[in-house]
Each structure stands twice: as structure tokens, then as C-alpha cells.
C-alpha atoms as a PDB file:
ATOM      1  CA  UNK A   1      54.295 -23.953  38.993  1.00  0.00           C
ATOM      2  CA  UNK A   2      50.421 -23.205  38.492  1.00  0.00           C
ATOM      3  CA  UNK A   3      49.904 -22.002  34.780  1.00  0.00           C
ATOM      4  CA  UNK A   4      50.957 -18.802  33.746  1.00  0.00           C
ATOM      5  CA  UNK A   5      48.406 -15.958  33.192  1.00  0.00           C
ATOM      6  CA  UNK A   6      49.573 -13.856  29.918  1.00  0.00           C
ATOM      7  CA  UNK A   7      49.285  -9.708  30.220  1.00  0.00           C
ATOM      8  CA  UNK A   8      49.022  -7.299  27.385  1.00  0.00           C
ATOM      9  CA  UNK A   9      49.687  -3.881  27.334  1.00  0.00           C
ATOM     10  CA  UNK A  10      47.026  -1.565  28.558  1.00  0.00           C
ATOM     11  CA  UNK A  11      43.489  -2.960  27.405  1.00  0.00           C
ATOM     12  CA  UNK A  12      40.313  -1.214  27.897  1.00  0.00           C
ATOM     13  CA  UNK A  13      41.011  -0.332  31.543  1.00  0.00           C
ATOM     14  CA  UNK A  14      43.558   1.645  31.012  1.00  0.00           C
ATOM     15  CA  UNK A  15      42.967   3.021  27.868  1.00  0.00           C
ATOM     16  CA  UNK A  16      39.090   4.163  29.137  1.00  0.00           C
ATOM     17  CA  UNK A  17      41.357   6.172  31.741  1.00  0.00           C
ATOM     18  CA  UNK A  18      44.281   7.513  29.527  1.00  0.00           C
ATOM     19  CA  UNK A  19      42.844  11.122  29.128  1.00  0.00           C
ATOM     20  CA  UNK A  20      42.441  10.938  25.407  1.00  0.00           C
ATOM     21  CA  UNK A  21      45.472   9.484  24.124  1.00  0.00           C
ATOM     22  CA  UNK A  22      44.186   5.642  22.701  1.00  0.00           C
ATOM     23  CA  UNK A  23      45.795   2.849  23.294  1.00  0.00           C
ATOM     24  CA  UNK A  24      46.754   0.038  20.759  1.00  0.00           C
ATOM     25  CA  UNK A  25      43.947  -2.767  21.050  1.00  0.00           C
ATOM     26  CA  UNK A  26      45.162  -5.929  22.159  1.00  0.00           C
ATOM     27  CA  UNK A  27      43.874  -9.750  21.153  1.00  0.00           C
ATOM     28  CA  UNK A  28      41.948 -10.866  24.308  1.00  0.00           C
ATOM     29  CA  UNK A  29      44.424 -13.856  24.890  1.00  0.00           C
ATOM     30  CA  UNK A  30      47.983 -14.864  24.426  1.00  0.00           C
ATOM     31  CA  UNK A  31      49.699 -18.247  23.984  1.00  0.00           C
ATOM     32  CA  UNK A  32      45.516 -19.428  25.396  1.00  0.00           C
ATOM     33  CA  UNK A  33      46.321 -17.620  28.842  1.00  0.00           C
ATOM     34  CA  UNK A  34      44.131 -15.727  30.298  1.00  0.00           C
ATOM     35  CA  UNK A  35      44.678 -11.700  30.421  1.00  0.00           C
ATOM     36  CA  UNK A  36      45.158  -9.238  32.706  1.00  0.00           C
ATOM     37  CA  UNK A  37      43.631  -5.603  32.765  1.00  0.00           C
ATOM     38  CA  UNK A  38      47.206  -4.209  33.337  1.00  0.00           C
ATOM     39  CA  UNK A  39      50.356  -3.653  31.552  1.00  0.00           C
ATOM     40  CA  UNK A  40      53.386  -5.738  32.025  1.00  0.00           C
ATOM     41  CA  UNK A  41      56.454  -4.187  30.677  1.00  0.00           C
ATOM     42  CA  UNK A  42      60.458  -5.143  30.344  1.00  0.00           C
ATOM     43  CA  UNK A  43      63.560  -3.847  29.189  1.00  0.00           C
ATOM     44  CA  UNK A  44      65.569  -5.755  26.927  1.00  0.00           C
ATOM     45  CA  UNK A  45      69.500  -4.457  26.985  1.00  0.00           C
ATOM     46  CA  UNK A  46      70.983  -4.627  23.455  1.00  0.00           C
ATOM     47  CA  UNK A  47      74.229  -3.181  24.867  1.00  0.00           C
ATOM     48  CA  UNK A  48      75.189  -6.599  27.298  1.00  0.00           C
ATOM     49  CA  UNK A  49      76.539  -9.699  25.563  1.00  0.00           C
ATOM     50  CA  UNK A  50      74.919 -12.762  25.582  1.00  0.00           C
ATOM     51  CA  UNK A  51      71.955 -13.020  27.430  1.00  0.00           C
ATOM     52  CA  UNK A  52      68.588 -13.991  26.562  1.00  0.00           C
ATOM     53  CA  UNK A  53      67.308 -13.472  22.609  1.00  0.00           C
ATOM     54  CA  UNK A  54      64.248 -11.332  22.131  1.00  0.00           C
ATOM     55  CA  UNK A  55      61.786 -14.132  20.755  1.00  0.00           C
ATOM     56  CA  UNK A  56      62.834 -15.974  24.380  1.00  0.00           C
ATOM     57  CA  UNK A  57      60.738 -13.039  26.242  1.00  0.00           C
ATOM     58  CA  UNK A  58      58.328 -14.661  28.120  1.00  0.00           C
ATOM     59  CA  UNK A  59      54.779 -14.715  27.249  1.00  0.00           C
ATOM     60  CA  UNK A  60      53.409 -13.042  30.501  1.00  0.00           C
ATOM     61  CA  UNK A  61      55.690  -9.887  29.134  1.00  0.00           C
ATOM     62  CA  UNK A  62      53.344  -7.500  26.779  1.00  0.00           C
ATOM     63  CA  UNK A  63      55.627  -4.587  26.219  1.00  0.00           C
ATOM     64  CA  UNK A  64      59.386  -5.061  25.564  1.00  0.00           C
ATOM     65  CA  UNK A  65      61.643  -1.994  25.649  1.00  0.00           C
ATOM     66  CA  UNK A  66      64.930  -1.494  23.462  1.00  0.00           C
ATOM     67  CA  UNK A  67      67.469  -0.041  25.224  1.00  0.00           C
ATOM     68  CA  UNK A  68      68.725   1.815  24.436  1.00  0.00           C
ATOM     69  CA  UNK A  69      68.716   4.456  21.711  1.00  0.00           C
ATOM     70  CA  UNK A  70      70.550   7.800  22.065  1.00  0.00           C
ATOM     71  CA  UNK A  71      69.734  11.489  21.802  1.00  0.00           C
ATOM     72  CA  UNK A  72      72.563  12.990  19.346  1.00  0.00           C
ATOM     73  CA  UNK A  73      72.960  15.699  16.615  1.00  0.00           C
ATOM     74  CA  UNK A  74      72.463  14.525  13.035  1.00  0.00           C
ATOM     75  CA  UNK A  75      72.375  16.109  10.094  1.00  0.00           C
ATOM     76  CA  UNK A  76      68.501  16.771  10.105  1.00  0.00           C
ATOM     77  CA  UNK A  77      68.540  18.370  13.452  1.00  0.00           C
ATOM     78  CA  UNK A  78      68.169  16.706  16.911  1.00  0.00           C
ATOM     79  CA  UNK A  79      67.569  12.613  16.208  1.00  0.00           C
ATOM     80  CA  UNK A  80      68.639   9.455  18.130  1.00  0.00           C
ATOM     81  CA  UNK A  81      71.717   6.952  17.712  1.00  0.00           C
ATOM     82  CA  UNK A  82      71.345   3.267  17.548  1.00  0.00           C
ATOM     83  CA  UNK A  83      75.500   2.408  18.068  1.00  0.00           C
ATOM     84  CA  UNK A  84      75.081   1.679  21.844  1.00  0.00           C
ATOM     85  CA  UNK A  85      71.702  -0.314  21.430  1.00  0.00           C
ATOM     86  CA  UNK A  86      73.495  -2.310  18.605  1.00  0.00           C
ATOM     87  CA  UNK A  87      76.964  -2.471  20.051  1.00  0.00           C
ATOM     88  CA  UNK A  88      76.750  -6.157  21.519  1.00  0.00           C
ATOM     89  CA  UNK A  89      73.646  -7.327  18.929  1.00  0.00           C
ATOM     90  CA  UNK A  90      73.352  -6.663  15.947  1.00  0.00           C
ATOM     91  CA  UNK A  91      70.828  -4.506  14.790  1.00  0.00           C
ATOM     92  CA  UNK A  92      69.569  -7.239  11.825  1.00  0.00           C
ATOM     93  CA  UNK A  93      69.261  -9.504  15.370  1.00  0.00           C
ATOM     94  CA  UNK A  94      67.332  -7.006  17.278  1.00  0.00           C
ATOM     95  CA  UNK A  95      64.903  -6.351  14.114  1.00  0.00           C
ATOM     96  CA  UNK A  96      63.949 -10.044  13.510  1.00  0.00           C
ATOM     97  CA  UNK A  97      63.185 -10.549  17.173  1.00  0.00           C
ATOM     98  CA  UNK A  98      60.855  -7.428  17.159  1.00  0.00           C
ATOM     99  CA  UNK A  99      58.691  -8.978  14.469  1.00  0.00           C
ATOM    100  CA  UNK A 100      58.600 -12.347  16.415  1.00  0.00           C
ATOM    101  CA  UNK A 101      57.266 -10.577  19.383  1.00  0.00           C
ATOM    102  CA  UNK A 102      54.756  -8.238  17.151  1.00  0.00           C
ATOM    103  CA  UNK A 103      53.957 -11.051  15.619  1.00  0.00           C
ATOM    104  CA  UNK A 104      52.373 -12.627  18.913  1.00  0.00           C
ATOM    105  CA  UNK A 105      50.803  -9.660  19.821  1.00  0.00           C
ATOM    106  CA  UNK A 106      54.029  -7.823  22.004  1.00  0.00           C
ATOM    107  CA  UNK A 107      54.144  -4.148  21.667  1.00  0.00           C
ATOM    108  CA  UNK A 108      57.962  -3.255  21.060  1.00  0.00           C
ATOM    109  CA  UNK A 109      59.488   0.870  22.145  1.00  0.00           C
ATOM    110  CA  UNK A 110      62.492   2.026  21.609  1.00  0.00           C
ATOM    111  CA  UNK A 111      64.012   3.594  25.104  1.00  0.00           C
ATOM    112  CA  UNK A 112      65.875   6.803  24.774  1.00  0.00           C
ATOM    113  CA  UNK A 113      68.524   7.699  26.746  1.00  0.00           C
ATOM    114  CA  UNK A 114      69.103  11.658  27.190  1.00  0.00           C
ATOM    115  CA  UNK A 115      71.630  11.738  30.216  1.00  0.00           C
ATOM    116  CA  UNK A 116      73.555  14.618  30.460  1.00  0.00           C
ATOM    117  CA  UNK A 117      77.028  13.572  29.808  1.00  0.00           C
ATOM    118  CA  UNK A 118      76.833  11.383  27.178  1.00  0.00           C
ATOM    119  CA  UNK A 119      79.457  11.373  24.946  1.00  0.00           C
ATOM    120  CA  UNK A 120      78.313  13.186  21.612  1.00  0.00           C
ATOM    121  CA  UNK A 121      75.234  15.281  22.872  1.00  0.00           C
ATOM    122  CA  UNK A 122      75.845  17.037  25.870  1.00  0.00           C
ATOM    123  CA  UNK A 123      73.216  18.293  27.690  1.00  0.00           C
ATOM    124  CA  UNK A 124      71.146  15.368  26.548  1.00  0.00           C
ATOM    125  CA  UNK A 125      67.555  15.941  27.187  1.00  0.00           C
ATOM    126  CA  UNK A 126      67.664  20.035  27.738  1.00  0.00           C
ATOM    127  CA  UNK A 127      69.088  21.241  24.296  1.00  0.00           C
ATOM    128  CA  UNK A 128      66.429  19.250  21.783  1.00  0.00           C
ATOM    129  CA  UNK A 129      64.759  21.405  19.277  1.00  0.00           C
ATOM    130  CA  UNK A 130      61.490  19.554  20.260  1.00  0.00           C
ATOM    131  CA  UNK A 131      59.766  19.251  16.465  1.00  0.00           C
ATOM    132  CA  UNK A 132      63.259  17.992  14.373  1.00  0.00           C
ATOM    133  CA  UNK A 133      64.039  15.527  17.473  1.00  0.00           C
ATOM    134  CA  UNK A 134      60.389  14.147  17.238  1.00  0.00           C
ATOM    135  CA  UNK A 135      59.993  14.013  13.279  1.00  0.00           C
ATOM    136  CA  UNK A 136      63.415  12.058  13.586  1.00  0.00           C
ATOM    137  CA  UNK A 137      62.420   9.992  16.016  1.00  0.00           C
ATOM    138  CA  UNK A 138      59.428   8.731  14.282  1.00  0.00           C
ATOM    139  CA  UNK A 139      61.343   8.509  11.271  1.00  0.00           C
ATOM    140  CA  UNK A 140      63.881   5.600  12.922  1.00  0.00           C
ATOM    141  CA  UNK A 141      61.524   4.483  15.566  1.00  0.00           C
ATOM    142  CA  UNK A 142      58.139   3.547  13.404  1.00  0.00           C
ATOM    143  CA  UNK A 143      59.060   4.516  10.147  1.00  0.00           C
ATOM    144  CA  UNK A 144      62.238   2.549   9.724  1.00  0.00           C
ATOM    145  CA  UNK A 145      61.944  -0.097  12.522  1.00  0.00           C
ATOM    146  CA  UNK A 146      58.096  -0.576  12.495  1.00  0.00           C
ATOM    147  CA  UNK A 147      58.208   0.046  16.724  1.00  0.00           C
ATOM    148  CA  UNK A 148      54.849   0.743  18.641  1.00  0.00           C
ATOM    149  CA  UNK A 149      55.907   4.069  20.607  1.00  0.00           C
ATOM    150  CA  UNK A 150      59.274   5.191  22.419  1.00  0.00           C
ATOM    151  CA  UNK A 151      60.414   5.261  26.367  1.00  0.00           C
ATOM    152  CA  UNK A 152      62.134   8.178  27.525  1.00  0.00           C
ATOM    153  CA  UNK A 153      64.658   7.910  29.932  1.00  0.00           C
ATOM    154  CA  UNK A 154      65.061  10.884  31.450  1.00  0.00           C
ATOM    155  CA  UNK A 155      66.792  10.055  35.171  1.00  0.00           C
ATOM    156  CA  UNK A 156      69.382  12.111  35.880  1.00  0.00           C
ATOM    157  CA  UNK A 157      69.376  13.680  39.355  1.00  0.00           C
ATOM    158  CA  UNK A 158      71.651  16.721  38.244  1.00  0.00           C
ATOM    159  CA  UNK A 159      69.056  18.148  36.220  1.00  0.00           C
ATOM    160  CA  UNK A 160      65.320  18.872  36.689  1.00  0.00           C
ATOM    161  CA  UNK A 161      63.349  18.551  33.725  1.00  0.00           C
ATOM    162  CA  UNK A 162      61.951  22.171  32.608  1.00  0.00           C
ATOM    163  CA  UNK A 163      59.602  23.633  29.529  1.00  0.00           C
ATOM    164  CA  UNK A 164      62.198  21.979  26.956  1.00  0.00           C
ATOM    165  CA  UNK A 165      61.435  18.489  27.913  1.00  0.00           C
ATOM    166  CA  UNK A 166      57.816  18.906  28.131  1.00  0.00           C
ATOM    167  CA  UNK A 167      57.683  20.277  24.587  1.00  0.00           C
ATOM    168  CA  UNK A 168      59.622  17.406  23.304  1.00  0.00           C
ATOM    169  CA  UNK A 169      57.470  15.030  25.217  1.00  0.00           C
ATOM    170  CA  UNK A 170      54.674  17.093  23.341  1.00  0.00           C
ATOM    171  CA  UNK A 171      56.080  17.026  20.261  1.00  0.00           C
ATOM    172  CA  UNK A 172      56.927  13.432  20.298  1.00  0.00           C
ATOM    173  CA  UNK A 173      53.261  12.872  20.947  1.00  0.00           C
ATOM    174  CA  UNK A 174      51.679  14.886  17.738  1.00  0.00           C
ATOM    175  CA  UNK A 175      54.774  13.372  15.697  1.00  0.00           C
ATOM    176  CA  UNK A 176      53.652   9.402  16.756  1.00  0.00           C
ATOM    177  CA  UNK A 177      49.849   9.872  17.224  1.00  0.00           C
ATOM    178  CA  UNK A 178      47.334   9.183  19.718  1.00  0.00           C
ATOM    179  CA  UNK A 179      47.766   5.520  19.139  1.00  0.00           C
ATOM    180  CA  UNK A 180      51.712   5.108  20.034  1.00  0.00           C
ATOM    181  CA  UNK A 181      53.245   4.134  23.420  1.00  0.00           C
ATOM    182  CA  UNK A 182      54.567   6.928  25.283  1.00  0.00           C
ATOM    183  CA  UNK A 183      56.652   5.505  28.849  1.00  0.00           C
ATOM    184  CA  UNK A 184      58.799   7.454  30.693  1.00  0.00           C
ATOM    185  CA  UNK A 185      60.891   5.294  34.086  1.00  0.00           C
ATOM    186  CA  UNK A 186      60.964   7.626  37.178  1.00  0.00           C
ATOM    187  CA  UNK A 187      62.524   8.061  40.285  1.00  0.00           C
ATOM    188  CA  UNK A 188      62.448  11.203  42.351  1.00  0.00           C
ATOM    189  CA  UNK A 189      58.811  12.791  41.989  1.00  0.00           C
ATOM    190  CA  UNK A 190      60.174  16.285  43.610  1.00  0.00           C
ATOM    191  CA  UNK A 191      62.429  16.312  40.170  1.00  0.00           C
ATOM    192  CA  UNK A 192      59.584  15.317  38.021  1.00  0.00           C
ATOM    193  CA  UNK A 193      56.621  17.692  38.568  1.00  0.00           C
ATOM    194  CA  UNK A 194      56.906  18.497  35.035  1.00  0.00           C
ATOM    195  CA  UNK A 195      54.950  15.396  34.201  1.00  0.00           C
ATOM    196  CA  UNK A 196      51.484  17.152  35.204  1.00  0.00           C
ATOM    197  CA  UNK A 197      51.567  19.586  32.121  1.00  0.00           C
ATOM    198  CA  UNK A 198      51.922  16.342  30.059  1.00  0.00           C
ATOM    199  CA  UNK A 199      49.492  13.679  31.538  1.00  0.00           C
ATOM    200  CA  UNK A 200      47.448  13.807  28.761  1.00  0.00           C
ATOM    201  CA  UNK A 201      50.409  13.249  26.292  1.00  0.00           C
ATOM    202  CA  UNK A 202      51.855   9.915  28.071  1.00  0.00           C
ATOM    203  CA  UNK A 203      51.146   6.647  28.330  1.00  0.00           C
ATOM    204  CA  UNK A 204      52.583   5.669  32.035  1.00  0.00           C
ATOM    205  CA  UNK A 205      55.521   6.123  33.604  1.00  0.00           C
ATOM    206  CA  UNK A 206      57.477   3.298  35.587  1.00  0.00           C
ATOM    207  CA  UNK A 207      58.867   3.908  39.378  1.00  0.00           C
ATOM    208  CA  UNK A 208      62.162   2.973  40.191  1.00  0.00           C
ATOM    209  CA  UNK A 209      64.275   2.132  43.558  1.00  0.00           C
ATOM    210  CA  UNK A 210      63.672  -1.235  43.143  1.00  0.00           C
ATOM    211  CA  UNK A 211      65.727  -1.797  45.981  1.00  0.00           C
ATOM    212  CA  UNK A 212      63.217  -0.141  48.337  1.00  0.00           C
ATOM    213  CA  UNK A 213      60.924  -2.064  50.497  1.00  0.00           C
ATOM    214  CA  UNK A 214      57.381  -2.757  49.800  1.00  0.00           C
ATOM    215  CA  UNK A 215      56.366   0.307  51.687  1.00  0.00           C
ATOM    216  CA  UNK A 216      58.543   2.617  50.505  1.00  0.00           C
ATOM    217  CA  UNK A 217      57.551   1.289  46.399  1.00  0.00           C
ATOM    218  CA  UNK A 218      53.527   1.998  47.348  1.00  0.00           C
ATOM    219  CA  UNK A 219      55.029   5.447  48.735  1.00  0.00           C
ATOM    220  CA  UNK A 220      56.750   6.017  45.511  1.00  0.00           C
ATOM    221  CA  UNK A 221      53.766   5.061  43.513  1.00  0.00           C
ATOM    222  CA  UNK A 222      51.558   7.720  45.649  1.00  0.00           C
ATOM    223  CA  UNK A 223      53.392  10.505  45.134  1.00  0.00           C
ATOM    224  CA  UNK A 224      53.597   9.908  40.645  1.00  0.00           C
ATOM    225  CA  UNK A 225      49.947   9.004  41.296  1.00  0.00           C
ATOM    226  CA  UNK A 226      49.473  12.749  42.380  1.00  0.00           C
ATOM    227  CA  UNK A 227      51.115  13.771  39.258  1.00  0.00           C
ATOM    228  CA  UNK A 228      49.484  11.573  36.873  1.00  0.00           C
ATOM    229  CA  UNK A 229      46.679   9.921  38.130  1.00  0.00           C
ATOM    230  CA  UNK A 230      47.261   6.132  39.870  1.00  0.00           C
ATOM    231  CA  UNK A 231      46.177   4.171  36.538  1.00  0.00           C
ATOM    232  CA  UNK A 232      49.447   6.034  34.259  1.00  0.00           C
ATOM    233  CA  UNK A 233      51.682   4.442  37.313  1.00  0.00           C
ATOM    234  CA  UNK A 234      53.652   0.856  37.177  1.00  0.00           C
ATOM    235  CA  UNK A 235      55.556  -0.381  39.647  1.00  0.00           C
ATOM    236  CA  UNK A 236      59.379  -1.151  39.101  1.00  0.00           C
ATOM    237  CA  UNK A 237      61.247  -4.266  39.669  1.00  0.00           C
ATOM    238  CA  UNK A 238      64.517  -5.276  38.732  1.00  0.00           C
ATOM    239  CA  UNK A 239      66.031  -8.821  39.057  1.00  0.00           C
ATOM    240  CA  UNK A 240      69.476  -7.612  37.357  1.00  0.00           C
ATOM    241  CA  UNK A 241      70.331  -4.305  38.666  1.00  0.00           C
ATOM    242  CA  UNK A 242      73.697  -3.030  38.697  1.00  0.00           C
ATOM    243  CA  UNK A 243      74.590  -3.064  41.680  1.00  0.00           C
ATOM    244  CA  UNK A 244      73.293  -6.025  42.706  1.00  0.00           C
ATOM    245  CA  UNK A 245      72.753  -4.967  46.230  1.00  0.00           C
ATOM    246  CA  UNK A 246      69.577  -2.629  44.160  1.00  0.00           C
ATOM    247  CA  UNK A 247      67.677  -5.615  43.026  1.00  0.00           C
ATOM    248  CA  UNK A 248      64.208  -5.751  44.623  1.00  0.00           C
ATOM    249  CA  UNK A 249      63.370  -9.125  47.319  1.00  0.00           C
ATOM    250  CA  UNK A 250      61.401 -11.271  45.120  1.00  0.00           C
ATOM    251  CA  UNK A 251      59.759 -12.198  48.206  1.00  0.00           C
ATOM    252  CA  UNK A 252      58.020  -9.082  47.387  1.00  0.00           C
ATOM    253  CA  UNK A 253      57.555  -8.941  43.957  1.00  0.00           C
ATOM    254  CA  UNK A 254      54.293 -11.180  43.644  1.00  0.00           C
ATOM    255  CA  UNK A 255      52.687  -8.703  46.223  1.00  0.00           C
ATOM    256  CA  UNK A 256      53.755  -5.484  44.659  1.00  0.00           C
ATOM    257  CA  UNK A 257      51.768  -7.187  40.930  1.00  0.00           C
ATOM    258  CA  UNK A 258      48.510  -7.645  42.820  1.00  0.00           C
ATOM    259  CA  UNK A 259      48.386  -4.619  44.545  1.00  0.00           C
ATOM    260  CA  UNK A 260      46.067  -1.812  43.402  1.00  0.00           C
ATOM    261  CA  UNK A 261      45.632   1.632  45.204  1.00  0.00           C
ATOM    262  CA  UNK A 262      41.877   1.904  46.674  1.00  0.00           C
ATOM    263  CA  UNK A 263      39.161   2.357  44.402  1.00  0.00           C
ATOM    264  CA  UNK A 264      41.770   2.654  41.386  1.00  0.00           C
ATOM    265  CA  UNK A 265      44.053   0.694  39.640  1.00  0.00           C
ATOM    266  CA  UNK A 266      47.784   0.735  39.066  1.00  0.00           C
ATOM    267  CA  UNK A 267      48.549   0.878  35.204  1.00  0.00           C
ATOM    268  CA  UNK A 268      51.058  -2.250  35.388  1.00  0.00           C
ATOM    269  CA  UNK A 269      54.513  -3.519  36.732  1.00  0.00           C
ATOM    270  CA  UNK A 270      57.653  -3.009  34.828  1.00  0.00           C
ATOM    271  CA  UNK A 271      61.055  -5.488  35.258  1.00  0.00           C
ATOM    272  CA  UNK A 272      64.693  -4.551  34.788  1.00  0.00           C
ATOM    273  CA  UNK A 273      65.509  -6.269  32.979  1.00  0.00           C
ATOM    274  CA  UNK A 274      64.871  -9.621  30.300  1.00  0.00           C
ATOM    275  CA  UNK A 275      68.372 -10.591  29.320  1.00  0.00           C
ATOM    276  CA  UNK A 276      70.544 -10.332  32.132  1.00  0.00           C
ATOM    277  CA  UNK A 277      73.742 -12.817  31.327  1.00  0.00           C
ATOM    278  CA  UNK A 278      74.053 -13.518  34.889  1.00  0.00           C
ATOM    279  CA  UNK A 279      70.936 -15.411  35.370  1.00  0.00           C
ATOM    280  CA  UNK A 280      69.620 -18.228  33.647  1.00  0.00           C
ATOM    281  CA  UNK A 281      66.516 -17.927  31.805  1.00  0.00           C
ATOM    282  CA  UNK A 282      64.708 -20.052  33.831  1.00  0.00           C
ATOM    283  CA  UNK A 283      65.658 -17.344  36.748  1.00  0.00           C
ATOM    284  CA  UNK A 284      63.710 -14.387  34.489  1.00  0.00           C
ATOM    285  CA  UNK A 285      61.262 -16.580  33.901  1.00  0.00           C
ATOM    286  CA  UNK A 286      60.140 -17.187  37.455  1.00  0.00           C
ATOM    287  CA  UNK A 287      60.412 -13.567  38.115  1.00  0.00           C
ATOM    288  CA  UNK A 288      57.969 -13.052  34.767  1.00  0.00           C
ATOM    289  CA  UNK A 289      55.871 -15.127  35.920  1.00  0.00           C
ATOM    290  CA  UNK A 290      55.267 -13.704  39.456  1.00  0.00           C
ATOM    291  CA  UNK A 291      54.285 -10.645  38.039  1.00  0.00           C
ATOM    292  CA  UNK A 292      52.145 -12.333  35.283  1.00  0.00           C
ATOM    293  CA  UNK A 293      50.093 -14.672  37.656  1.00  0.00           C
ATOM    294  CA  UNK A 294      49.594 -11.901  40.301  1.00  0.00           C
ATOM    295  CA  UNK A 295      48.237  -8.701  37.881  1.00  0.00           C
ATOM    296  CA  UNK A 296      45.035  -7.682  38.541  1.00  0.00           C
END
């Protein structure tokens, strides 16, 4: 295997591009790989057991996403749970393999999950009041755990995001500053036309459908690109997807990394997912490092 190139999250190129909202600066190198200009980001499932730790995240990998934290009521207004994130790791485990991967230069979110009929908050996403839910946020999210932004997983196809969602996706932005990650994972662009009142406010959203062919994922991208410009848009993968039948060809998956639209770049790839118990690390590894050795 040739030697591994190392990506950060979102260095100059992106942040030059990100319409005002700065970007954490990142050490030029990694583990003394070289760096790419583009973001590489994976979700890390604290809700399967067994699986790969945190600190085992490979070094190609410069964002890691918890998943996942829950919208619910509290006693403060609108906040997030931690029980499902926690429920097959502890949250002492989870904590002490976020430092290890701050401490070599990983950016660490918390991804929230809002769906609709989730047991304890239903409605999910659509019933926040958008200034408690982001002062609570930050409180758990950077005060408490000492994270570098938040994910917002906002997928269900039963309901299309309206005003309420783009004031907490507002709101979460003045609460965490100009500095903090801001991701969202998307799917179906007609459902998501919301996110051109808050292009300014996010980081970069993630496609889905990793399933779909290499055509159909540079379609994807083109239509979020209209939304958001084509440097706030990775590219999905997943080597773990449930069903299994939804996991993208990694025959594909090296191509989809280098690929940039025309006289732009993409902001990054993003893989589902880092701990998968039914594949061996050295099986997320490979898939790490195609994407690592391919980004621009």
C-alpha cells in the first residue's frame, strides 16, 4: 500500500470560501503525511457494541462525528440527550478518546439526531425553541465535553424542513461562534431548499445514497452545490450501511475523493461509518485510506 496522505478538516481553501464563518486552523501535517486541501470526515456510532475505539480512527480521518446525541425536553428548555450515544460505550470511554484525537489535531462534533418519532421528543427537529435548544447545546457540546462544533441530522423524508429549523441552525451558529463546525448529512435536495437562507451559517453538508452509482453521487453533489455553493459539499460513502445492499462499490470510492467539480472544489468526502463490528479494522482502514490518498 503506497503511504498514506493525512487530511484535516477544511484548511485555507475552504475556509477562504466559507462566506464568513472561520474555520478552525489546522497544523500543516499529521502523523508527517502530507495534507490535503479538503475535509475528510467520519461517523463514529457510540450506540453499536464493540467495534473499533475512537483513538483507533485512522490518521487520514480529520473530523470524527459522535453519534449520536438527541433532541429532547429538559428542564432548561429544548437541549439534547446523550443515553443513546452512551448506551453501548460509556460516556467516560467516548470522552478520553475525544482528547486522544484533539490531541493529534482531529476536530471532534457531536451529531444530533431530530427524527420525528423519536421516543421522548416528538416532532424532533420542528418544535425547538431555537435560542434555549442552542444555549443548551453549547452548554453539553463545548462547554461540558470540550467538542469543536455539532452535526445535525436532519433526514427524515416525512417532513420538509421550514423557518423553525433554519432559526435553530441560526441560533446554533451565534450560540457556538464563527469558529465551530457546523455539518449537516443530506439526501433529497427538493426537501432541503431551506439550506440557501443558511449558507452563510454552515460549515458543509454531506450527500448521502451511498448506494448510488458514481453518476448519480456527482448528480447529487450538483444539485446541494446549487444550494450552497460546490466547496460547502462532501461526498458520502458508507462501508457499513444498514442494509448492506446501501453500501457504496469501493471500486468507486477512490474516484469519487479525487474528483472536483470544474473550476471549483468539493469541500471533502464523508464515510459511514469508523466502527462498524462487522468489519475488521484493517477493512476501515483500506476504505480510509482510499479517500485519504485520493483528496485533492
Amino acid at each position: 500500500m503506497t503511504k498514506r496522505r493525512s487530511t484535516t478538516a477544511l484548511m485555507a481553501a475552504i475556509a477562504a470560501t466559507t462566506f464568513g464563518i472561520g474555520v478552525p486552523a489546522l497544523s500543516e501535517t499529521r502523523g508527517g503525511a502530507s495534507q490535503s486541501s479538503q475535509a475528510f470526515m467520519g461517523y463514529w456510532l457510540g450506540y453499536v457494541q464493540g467495534g473499533a475505539p475512537l483513538q483507533a480512527t485512522p490518521a487520514s480521518v480529520g473530523i470524527v462525528a459522535l453519534a449520536f446525541a438527541v433532541t429532547s425536553p429538559g428542564p432548561d428548555g429544548d437541549t439534547i440527550t446523550l443515553d443513546f450515544l452512551t448506551s453501548q460505550h460509556a460516556a467516560d470511554e467516548i470522552r478520553d478518546g475525544v482528547k486522544a484525537l484533539q490531541a493529534r489535531g482531529v476536530k471532534v462534533v457531536m451529531s444530533i439526531n431530530g427524527k420525528p418519532n423519536w421516543s421522548g421528543h416528538a416532532g424532533g427537529w420542528d418544535n425547538l425553541d431555537p435560542a434555549a435548544f442552542a444555549a443548551n447545546v453549547k452548554a453539553i457540546v463545548v462547554d461540558q465535553w470540550g467538542l469543536d462544533g455539532v452535526d445535525l441530522d436532519n433526514e427524515a423524508i416525512s417532513v420538509i424542513p421550514g423557518d423553525n429549523f433554519v432559526q435553530v441552525v441560526k441560533a446554533l451558529r451565534h450560540a457556538l461562534g464563527p469558529d465551530a463546525l457546523l455539518t449537516l448529512p443530506v439526501f433529497i435536495a427538493r426537501r432541503d431548499n431551506y439550506l440557501s437562507q443558511v449558507r452563510d451559517d454552515i460549515s458543509f453538508v454531506s450527500t448521502m445514497g451511498y448506494w448510488s452509482d458514481f453518476d448519480s453521487q456527482i448528480a447529487r453533489f450538483n444539485k446541494y452545490a446549487a444550494l450552497v455553493g460546490p466547496e460547502k459539499v462532501a461526498i458520502g460513502v458508507a462501508d457499513a450501511a444498514t442494509p448492506a445492499r446501501d453500501n457504496t462499490r469501493f471500486a468507486i470510492v477512490a474516484r469519487l475523493a479525487g474528483w472536483n467539480p470544474e473550476n471549483a472544489h468539493k469541500a471533502g468526502m464523508m464515510l459511514w461509518n469508523l466502527n462498524p463490528p462487522s468489519l475488521e479494522q484493517e477493512a476501515t482502514a483500506e476504505w480510509c485510506a482510499a479517500i485519504g490518498e485520493h483528496l485533492p
